[in-house]
C-alpha atoms as a PDB file:
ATOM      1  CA  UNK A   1       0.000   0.000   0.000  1.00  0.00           C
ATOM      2  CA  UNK A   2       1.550   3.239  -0.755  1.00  0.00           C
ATOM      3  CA  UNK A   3       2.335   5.890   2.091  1.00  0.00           C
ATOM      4  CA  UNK A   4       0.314   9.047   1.781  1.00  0.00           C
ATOM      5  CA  UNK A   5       1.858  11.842   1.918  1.00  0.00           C
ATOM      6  CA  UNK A   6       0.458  14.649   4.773  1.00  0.00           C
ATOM      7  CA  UNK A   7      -1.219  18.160   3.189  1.00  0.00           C
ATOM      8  CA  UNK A   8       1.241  21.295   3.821  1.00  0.00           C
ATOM      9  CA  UNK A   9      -1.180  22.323   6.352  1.00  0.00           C
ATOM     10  CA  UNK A  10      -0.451  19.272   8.196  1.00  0.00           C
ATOM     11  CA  UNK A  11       3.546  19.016   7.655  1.00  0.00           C
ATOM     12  CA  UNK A  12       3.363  23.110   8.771  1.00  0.00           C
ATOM     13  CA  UNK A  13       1.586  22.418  11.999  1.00  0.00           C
ATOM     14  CA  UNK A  14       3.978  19.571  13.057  1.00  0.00           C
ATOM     15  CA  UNK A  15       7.094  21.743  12.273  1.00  0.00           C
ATOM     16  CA  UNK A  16       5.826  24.617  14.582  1.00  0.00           C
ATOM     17  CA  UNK A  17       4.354  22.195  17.043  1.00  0.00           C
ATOM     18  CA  UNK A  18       8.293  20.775  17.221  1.00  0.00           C
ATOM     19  CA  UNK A  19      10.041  24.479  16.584  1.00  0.00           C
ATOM     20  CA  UNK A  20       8.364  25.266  19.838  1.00  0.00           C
ATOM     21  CA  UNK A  21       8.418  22.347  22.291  1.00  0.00           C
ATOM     22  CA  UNK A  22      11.700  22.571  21.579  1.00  0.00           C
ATOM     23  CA  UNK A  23      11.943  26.438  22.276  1.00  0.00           C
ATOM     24  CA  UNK A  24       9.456  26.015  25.565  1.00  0.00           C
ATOM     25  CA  UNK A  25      12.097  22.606  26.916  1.00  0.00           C
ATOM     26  CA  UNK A  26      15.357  25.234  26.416  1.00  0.00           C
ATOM     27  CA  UNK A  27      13.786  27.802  27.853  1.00  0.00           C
ATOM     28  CA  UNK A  28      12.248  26.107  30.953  1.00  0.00           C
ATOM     29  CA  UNK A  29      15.508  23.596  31.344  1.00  0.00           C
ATOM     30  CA  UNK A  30      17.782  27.408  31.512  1.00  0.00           C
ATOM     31  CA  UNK A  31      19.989  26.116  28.647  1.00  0.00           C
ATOM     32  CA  UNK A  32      18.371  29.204  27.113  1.00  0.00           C
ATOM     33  CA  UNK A  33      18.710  31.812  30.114  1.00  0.00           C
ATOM     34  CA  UNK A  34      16.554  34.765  31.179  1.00  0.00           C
ATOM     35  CA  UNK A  35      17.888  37.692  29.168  1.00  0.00           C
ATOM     36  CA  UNK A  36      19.218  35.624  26.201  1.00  0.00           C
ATOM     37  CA  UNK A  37      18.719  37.305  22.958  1.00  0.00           C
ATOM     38  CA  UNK A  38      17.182  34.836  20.787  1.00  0.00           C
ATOM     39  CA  UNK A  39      18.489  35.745  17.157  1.00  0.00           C
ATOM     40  CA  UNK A  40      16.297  33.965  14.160  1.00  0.00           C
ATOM     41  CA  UNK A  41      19.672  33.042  12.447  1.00  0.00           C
ATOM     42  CA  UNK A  42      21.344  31.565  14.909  1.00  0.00           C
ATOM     43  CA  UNK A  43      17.849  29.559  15.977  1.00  0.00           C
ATOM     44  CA  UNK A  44      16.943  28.779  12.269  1.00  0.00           C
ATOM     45  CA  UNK A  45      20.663  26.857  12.001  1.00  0.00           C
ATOM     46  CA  UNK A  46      20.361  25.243  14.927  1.00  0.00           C
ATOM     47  CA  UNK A  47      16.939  23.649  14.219  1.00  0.00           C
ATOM     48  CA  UNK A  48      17.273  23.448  10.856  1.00  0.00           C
ATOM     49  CA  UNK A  49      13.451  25.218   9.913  1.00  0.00           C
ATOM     50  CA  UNK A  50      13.140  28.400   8.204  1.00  0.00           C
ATOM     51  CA  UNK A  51      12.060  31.244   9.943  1.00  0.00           C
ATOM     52  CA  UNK A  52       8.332  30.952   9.431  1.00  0.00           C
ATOM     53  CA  UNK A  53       7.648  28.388  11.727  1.00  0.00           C
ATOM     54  CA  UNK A  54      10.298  29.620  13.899  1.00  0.00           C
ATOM     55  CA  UNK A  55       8.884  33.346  14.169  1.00  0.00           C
ATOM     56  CA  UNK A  56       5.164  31.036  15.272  1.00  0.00           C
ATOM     57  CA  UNK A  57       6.623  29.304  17.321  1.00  0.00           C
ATOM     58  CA  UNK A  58       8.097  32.456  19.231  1.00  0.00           C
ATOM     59  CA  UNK A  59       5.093  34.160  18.852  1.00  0.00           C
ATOM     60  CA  UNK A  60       3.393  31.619  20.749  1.00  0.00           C
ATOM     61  CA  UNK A  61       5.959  31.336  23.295  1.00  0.00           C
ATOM     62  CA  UNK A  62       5.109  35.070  24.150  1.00  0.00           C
ATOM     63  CA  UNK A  63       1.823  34.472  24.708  1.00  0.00           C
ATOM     64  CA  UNK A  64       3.048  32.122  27.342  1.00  0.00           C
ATOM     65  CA  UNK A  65       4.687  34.562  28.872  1.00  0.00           C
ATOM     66  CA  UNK A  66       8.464  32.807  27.937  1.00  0.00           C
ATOM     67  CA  UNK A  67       9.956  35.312  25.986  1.00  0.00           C
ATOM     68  CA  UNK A  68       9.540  39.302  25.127  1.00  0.00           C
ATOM     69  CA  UNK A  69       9.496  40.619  21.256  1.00  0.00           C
ATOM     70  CA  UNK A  70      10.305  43.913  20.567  1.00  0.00           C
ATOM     71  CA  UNK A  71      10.253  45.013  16.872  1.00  0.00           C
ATOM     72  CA  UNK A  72      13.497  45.330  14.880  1.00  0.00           C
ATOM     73  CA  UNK A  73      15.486  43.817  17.863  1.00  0.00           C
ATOM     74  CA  UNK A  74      13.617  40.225  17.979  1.00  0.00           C
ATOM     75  CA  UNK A  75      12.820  38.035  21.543  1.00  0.00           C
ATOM     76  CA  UNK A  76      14.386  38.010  24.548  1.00  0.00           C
ATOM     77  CA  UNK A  77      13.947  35.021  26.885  1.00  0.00           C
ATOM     78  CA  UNK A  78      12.002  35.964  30.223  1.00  0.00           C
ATOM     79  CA  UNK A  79      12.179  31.945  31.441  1.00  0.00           C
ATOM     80  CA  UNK A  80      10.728  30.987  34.611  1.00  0.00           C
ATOM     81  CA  UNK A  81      10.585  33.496  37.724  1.00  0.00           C
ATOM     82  CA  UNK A  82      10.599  32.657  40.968  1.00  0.00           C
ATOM     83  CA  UNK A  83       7.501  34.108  41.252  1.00  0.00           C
ATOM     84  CA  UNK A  84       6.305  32.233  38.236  1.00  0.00           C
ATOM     85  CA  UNK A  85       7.268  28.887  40.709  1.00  0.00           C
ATOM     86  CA  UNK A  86       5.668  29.734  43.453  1.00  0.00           C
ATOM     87  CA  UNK A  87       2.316  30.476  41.912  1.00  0.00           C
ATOM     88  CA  UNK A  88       2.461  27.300  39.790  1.00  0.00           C
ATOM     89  CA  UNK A  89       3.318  25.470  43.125  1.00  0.00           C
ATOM     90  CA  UNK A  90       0.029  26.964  44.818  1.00  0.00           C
ATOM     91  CA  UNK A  91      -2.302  25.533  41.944  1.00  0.00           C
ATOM     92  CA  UNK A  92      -0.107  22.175  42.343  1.00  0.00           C
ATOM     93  CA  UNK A  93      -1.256  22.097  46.208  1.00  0.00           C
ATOM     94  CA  UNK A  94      -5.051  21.560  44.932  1.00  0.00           C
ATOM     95  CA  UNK A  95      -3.988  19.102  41.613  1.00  0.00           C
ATOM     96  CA  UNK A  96      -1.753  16.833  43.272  1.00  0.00           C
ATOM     97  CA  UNK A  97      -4.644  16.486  46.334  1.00  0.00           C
ATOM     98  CA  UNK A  98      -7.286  15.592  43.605  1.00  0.00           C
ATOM     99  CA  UNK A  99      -4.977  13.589  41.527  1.00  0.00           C
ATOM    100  CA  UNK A 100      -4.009  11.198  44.291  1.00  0.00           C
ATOM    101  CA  UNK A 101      -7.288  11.399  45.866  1.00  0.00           C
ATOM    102  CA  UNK A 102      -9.526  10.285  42.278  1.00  0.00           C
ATOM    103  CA  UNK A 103      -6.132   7.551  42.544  1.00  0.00           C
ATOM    104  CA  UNK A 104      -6.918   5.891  45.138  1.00  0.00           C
ATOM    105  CA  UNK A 105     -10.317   5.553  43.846  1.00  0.00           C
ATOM    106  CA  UNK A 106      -9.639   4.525  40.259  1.00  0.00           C
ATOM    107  CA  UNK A 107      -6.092   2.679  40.236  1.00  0.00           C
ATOM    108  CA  UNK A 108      -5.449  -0.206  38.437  1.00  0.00           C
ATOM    109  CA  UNK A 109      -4.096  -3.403  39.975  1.00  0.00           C
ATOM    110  CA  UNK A 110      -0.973  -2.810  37.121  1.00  0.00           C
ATOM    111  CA  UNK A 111      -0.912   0.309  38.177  1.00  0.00           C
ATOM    112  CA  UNK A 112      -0.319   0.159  41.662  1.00  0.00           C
ATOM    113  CA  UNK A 113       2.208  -2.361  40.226  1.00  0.00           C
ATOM    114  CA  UNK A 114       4.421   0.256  38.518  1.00  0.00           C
ATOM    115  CA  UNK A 115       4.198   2.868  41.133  1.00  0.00           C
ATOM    116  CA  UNK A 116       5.322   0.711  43.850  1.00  0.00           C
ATOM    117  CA  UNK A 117       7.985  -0.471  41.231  1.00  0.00           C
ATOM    118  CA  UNK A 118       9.167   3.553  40.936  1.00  0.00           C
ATOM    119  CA  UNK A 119       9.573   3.940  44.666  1.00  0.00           C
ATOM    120  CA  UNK A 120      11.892   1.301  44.669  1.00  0.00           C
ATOM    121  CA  UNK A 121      13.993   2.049  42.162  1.00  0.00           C
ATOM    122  CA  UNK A 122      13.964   5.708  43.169  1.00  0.00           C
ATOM    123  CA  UNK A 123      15.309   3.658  46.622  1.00  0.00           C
ATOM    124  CA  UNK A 124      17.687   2.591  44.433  1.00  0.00           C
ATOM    125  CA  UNK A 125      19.094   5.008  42.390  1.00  0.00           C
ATOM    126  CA  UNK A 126      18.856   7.721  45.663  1.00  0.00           C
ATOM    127  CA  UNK A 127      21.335   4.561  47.029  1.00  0.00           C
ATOM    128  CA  UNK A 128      24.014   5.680  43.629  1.00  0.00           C
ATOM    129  CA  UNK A 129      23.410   9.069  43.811  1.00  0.00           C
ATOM    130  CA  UNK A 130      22.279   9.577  41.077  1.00  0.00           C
ATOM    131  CA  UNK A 131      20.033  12.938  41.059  1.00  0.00           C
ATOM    132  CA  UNK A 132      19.108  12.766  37.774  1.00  0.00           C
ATOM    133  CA  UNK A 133      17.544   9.400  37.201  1.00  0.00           C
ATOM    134  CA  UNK A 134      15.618  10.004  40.713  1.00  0.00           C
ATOM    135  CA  UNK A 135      14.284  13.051  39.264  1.00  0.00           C
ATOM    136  CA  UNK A 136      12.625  11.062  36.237  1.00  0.00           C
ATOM    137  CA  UNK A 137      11.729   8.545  38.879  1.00  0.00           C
ATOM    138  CA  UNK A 138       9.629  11.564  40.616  1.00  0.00           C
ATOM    139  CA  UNK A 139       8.131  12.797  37.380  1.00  0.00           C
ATOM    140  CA  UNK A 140       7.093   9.057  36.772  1.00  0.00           C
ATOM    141  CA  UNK A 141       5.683   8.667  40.329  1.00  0.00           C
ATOM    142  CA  UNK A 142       3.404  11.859  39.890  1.00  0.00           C
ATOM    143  CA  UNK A 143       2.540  11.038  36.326  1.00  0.00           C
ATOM    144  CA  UNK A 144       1.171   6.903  37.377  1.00  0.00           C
ATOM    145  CA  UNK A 145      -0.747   8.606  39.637  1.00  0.00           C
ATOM    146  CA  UNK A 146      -2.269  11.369  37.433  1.00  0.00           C
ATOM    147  CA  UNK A 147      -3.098   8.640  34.525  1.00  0.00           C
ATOM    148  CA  UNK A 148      -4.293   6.383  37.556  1.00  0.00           C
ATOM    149  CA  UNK A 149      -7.216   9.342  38.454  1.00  0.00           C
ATOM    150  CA  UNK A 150      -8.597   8.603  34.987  1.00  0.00           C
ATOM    151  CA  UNK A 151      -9.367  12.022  33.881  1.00  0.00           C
ATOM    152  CA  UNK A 152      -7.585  14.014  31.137  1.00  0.00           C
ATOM    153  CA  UNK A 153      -8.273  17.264  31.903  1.00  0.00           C
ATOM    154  CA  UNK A 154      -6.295  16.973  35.072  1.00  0.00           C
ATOM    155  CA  UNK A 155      -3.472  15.317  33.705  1.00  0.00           C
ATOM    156  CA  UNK A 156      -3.100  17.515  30.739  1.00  0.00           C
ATOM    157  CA  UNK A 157      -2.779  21.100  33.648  1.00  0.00           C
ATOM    158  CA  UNK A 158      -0.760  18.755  35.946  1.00  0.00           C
ATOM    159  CA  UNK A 159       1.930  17.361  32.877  1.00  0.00           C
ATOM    160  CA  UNK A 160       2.406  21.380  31.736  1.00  0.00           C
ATOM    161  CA  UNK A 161       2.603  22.352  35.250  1.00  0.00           C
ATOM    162  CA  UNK A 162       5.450  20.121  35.857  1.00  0.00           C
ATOM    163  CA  UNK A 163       7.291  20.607  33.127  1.00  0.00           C
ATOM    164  CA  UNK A 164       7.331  24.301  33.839  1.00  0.00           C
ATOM    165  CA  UNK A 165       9.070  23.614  37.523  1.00  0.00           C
ATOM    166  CA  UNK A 166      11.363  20.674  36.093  1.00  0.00           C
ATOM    167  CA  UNK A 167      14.705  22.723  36.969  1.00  0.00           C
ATOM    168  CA  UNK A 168      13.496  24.279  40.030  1.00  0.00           C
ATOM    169  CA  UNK A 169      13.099  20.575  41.127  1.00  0.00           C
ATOM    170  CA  UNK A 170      16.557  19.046  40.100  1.00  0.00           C
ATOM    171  CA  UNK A 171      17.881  21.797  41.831  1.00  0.00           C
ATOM    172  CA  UNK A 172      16.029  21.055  44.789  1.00  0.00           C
ATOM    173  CA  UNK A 173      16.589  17.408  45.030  1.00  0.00           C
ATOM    174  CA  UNK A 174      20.700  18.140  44.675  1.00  0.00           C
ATOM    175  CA  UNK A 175      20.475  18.721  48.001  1.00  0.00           C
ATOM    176  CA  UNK A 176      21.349  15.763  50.251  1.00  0.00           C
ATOM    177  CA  UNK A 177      18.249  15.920  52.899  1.00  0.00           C
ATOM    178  CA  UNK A 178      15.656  16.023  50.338  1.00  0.00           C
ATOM    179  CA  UNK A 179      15.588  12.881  48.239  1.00  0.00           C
ATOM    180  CA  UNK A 180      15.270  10.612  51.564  1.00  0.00           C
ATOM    181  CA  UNK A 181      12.392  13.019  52.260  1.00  0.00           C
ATOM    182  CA  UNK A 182      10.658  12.689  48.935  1.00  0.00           C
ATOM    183  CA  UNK A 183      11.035   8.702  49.092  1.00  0.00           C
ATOM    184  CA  UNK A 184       9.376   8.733  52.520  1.00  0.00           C
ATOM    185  CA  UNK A 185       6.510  11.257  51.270  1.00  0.00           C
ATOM    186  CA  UNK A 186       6.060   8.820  47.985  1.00  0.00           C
ATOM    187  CA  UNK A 187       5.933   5.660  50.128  1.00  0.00           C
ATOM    188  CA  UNK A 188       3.119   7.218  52.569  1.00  0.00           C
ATOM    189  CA  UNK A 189       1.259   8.502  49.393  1.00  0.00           C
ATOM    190  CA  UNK A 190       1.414   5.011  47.610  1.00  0.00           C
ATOM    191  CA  UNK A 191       0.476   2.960  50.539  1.00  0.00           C
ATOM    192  CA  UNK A 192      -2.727   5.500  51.039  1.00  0.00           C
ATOM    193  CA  UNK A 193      -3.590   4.820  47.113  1.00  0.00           C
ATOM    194  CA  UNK A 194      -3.287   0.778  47.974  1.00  0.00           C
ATOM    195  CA  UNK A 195      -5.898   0.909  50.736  1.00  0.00           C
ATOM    196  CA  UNK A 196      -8.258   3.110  48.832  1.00  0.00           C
ATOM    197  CA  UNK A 197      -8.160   6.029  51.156  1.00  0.00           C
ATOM    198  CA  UNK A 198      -8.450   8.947  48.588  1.00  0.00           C
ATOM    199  CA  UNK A 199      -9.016  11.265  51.386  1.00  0.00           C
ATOM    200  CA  UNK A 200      -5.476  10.135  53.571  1.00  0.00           C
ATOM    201  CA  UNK A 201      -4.140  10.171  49.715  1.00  0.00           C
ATOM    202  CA  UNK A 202      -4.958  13.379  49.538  1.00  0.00           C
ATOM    203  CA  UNK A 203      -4.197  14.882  52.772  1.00  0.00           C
ATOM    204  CA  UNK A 204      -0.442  13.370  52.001  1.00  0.00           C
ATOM    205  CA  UNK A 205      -0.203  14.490  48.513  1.00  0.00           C
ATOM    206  CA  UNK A 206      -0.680  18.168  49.893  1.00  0.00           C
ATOM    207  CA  UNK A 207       1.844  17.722  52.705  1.00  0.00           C
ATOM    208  CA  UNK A 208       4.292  16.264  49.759  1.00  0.00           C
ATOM    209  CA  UNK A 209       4.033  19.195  47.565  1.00  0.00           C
ATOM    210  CA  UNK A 210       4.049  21.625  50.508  1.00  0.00           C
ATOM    211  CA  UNK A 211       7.804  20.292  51.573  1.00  0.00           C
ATOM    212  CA  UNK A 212       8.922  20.028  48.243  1.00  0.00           C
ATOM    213  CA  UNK A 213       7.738  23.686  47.583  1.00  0.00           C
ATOM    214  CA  UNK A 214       9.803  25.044  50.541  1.00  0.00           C
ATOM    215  CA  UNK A 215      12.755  22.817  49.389  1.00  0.00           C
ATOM    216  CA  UNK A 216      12.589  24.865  45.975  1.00  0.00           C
ATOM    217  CA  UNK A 217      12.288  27.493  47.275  1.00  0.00           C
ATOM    218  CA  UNK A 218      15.086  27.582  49.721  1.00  0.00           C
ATOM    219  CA  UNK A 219      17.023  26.708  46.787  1.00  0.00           C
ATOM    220  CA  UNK A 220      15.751  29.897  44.792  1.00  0.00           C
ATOM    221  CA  UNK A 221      16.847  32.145  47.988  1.00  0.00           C
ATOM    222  CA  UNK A 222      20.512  31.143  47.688  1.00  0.00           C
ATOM    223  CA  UNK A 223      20.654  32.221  43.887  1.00  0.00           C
END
């Protein structure tokens, strides 16, 4: 059967749809700090697009608030503020609650499988020292449980929430007291999603989210 081939429409709304994850991931991971000038000939080579999708794609990141345009001298990166952390953090208080709360109510027995397979590996890995494979072990804790609540909506706010704070949270979990912390918050929260208690789920979800927020932003202060 022969491969059809997608209209221009199509191929255009991929390309800016990959111009500007990519964008949004440098931008929120600091490899593209606040203040950066972002030139479109320096981007455009080291995409490889054009600068039509590239001047969409930064067009939408300023309606996200990521960068600043100003005519004839092109976008500046704004990133993530402190502020910007702290105010995400508050609506994660309330999403993580519900998330783990709907969890315990909804999980699958494979499920539960996998999340009490993250903890220990996170047990693990926290055992190497290795800070960055813990923090994917944290996003994958938080996202079982979000697909575990069974609704979308939820998980759609709570996966672009996180992303936005990814940095904020390596940084956070470099320090020594915190990952033993996290792995002892995690355990409570999993065991409280294996008896079905949404609201004990809940109530430890908040706490979790709570510390971790401090954490972050004790490690914002000493910038």
């Amino acid at each position: 059967m022969a491969s059809m081939d997608l209209p221009d429409n199509e191929k255009g709304r991929g390309l800016r749809s990959r111009v500007f994850r990519e964008l949004e991931h440098n931008i929120i991971t600091g490899k593209y700090p606040p203040g950066m000038a972002l030139t479109e000939k320096q981007l455009c080579l080291e995409l490889g697009v054009s600068r039509t999708p590239l001047r969409e794609a930064l067009s939408q990141l300023e309606l996200e608030g990521l960068v600043q345009s100003t005519p004839n001298k092109g976008a500046v990166v704004l990133g993530i503020s402190s502020q910007d952390i702290d105010d995400i953090y508050t609506i994660k208080l309330e999403l993580e609650g519900l998330a783990a709360k709907l969890a315990a109510e909804r999980i699958k027995p494979e499920e539960l499988t996998e999340l009490e397979e993250v903890v220990s590996m996170t047990e693990f890995y926290m055992g190497k020292g290795n800070v960055d494979k813990v923090v994917e072990l944290d996003s994958r804790f938080h996202d079982i449980i979000c697909k575990a609540s069974k609704n979308r909506p939820l998980r759609d706010m709570m996966s672009n929430y996180h992303n936005f704070v990814k940095l904020a949270r390596h940084k956070s979990l470099t320090k020594p007291e915190r990952i033993p912390m996290m792995l002892t918050e995690h355990r409570k929260i999993m065991h409280a999603i294996a008896k079905g208690d949404g609201e004990l789920a809940s109530q430890l979800a908040v706490e979790h989210i709570s510390k971790a927020r401090v954490s972050i932003a004790k490690v914002l202060h000493e910038k």
